[in-house]
C-alpha atoms as a PDB file:
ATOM      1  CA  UNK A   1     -27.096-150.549-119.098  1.00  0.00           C
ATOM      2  CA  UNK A   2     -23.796-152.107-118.417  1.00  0.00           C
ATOM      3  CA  UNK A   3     -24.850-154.023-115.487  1.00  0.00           C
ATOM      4  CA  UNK A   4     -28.022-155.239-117.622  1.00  0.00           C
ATOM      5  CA  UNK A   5     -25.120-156.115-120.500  1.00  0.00           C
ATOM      6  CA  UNK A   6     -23.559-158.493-117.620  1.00  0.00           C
ATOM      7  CA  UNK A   7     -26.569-160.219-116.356  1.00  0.00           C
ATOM      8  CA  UNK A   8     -25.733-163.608-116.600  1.00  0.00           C
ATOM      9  CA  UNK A   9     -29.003-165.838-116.967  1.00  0.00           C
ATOM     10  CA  UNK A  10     -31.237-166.685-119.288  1.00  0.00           C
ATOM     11  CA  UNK A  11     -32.123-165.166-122.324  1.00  0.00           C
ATOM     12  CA  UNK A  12     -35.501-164.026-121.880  1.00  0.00           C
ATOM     13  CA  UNK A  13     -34.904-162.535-118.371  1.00  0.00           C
ATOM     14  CA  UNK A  14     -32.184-160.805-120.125  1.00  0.00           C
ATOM     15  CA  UNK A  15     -34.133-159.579-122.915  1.00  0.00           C
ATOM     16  CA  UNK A  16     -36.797-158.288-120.728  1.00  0.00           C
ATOM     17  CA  UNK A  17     -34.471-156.232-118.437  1.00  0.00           C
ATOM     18  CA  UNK A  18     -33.407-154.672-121.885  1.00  0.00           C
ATOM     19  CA  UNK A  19     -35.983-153.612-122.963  1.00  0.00           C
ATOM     20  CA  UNK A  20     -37.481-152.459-119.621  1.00  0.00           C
ATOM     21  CA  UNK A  21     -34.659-150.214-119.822  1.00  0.00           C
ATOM     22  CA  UNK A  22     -35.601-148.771-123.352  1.00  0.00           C
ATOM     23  CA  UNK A  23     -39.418-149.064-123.661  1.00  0.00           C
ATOM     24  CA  UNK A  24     -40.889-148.139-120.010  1.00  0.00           C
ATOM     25  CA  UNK A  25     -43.582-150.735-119.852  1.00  0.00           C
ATOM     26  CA  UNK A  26     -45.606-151.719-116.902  1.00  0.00           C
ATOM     27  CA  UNK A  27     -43.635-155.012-115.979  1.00  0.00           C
ATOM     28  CA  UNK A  28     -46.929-157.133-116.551  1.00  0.00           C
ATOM     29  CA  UNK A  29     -47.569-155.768-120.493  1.00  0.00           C
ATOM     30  CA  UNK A  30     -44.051-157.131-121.166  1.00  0.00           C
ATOM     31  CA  UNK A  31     -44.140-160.433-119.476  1.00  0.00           C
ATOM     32  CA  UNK A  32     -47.421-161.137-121.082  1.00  0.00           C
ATOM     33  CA  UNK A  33     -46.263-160.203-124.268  1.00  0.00           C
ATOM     34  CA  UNK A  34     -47.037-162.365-127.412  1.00  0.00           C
ATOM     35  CA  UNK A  35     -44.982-162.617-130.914  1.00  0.00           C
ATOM     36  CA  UNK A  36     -47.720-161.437-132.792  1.00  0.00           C
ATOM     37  CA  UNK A  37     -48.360-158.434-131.128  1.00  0.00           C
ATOM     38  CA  UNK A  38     -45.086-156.999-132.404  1.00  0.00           C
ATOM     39  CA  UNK A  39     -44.327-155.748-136.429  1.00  0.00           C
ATOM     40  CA  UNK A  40     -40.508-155.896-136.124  1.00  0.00           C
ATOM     41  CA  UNK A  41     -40.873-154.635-139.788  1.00  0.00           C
ATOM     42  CA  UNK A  42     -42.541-151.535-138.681  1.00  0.00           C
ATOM     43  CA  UNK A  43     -40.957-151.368-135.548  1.00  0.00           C
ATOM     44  CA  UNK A  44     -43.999-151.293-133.432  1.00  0.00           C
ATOM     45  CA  UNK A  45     -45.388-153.288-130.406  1.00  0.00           C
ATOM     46  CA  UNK A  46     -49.149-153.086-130.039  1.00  0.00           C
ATOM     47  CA  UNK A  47     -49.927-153.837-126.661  1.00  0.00           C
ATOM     48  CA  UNK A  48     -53.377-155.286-126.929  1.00  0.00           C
ATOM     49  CA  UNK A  49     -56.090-153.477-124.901  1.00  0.00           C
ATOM     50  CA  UNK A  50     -57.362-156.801-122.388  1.00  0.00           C
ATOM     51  CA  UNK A  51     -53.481-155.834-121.063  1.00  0.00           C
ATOM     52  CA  UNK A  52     -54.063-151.947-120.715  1.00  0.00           C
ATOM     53  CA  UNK A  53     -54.840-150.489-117.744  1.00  0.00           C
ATOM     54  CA  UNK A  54     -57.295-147.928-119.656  1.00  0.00           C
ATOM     55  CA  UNK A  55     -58.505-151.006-121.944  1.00  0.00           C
ATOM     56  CA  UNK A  56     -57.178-149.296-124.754  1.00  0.00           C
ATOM     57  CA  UNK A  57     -54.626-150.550-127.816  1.00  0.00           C
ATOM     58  CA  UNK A  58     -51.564-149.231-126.725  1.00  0.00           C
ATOM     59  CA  UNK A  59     -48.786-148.488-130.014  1.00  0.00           C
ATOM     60  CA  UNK A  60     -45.595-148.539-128.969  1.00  0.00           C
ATOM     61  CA  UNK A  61     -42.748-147.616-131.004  1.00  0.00           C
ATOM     62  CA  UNK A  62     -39.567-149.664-130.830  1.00  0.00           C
ATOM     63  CA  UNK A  63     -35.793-148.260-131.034  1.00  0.00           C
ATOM     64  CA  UNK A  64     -33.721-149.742-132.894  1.00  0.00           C
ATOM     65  CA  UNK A  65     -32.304-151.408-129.586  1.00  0.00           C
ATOM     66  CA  UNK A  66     -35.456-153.248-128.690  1.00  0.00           C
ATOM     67  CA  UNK A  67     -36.056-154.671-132.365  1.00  0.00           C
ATOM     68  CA  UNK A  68     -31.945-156.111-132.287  1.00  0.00           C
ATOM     69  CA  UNK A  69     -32.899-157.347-128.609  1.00  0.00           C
ATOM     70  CA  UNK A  70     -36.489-159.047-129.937  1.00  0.00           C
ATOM     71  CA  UNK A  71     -34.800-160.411-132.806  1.00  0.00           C
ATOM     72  CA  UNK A  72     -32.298-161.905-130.921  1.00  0.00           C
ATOM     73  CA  UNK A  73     -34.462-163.511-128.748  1.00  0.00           C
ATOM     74  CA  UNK A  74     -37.163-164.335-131.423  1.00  0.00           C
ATOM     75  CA  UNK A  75     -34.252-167.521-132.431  1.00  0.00           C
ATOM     76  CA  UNK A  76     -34.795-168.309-128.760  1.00  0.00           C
ATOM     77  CA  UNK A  77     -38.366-168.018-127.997  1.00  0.00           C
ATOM     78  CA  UNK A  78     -39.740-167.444-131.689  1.00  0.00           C
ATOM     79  CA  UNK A  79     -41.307-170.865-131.740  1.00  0.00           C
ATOM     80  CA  UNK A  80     -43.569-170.320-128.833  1.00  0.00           C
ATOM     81  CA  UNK A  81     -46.593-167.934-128.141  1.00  0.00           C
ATOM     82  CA  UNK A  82     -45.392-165.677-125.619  1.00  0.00           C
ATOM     83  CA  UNK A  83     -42.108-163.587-126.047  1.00  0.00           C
ATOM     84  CA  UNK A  84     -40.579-164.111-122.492  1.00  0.00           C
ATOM     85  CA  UNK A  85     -41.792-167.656-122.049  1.00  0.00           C
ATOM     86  CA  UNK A  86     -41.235-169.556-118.246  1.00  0.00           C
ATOM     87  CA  UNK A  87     -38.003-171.604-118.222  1.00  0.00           C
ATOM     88  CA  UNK A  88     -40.289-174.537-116.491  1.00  0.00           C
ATOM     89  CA  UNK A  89     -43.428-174.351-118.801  1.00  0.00           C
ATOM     90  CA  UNK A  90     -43.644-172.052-122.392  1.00  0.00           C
ATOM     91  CA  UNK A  91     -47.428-171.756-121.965  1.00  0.00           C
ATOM     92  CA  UNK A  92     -46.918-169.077-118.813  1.00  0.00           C
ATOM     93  CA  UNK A  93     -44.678-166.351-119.010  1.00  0.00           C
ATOM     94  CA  UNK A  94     -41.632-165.288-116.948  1.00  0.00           C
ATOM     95  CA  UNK A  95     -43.256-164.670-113.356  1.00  0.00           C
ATOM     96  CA  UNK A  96     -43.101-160.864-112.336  1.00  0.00           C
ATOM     97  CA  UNK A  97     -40.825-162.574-109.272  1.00  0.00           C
ATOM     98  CA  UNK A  98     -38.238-163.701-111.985  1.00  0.00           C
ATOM     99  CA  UNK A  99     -37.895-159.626-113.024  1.00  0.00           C
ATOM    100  CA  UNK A 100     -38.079-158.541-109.840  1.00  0.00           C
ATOM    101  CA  UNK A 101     -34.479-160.700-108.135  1.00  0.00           C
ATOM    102  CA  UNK A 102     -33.207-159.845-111.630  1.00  0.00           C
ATOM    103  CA  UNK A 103     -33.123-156.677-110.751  1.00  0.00           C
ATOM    104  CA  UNK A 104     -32.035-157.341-107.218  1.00  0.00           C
ATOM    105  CA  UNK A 105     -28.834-159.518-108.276  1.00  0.00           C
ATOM    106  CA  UNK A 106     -27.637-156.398-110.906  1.00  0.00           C
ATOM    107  CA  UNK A 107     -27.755-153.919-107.350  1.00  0.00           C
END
């Protein structure tokens, strides 16, 4: 976590590597992830089923590290459909490519 903590670049690449790091999500269910799919209230993230590999809803409960992370990020991205929007264009999400050098560049 304290290599994720020093990632220097943007916020929702940041965000994303956080809460990979909590939550366990197939990389694609986060990227594709959309503000209204999460109750930051409730601290839950329902993963709709058209993004679940067994077409299923899929409840997720969030620590209270992902709901600080979202809510930090929500003053980022909040305006916008999509949670980790693309840094060229908010109507596609981060590209599973971004995630992946991420990870690369923290060793």
């Amino acid at each position: 976590m304290r290599a994720i903590d020093g990632f220097e670049g943007q916020p929702a690449t940041h965000a994303a590597l956080k809460l990979m790091a909590v939550l366990f999500p197939r990389p694609g269910e986060l990227r594709m992830a959309e503000w209204s799919e999460f109750d930051l209230a409730k601290a839950i993230w329902t993963v709709p089923e058209k993004r679940m590999k067994m077409r299923r809803p899929h409840r997720v409960p969030l620590p209270t590290q992902a709901v600080t992370t979202l809510t930090e990020l929500q003053k980022a991205t909040g305006n916008g459909k999509l949670v980790f929007p693309s840094v060229r264009t908010v109507r596609r999400p981060i590209s599973e490519n971004t995630l992946n050098a991420a990870l690369r560049r923290l060793g």
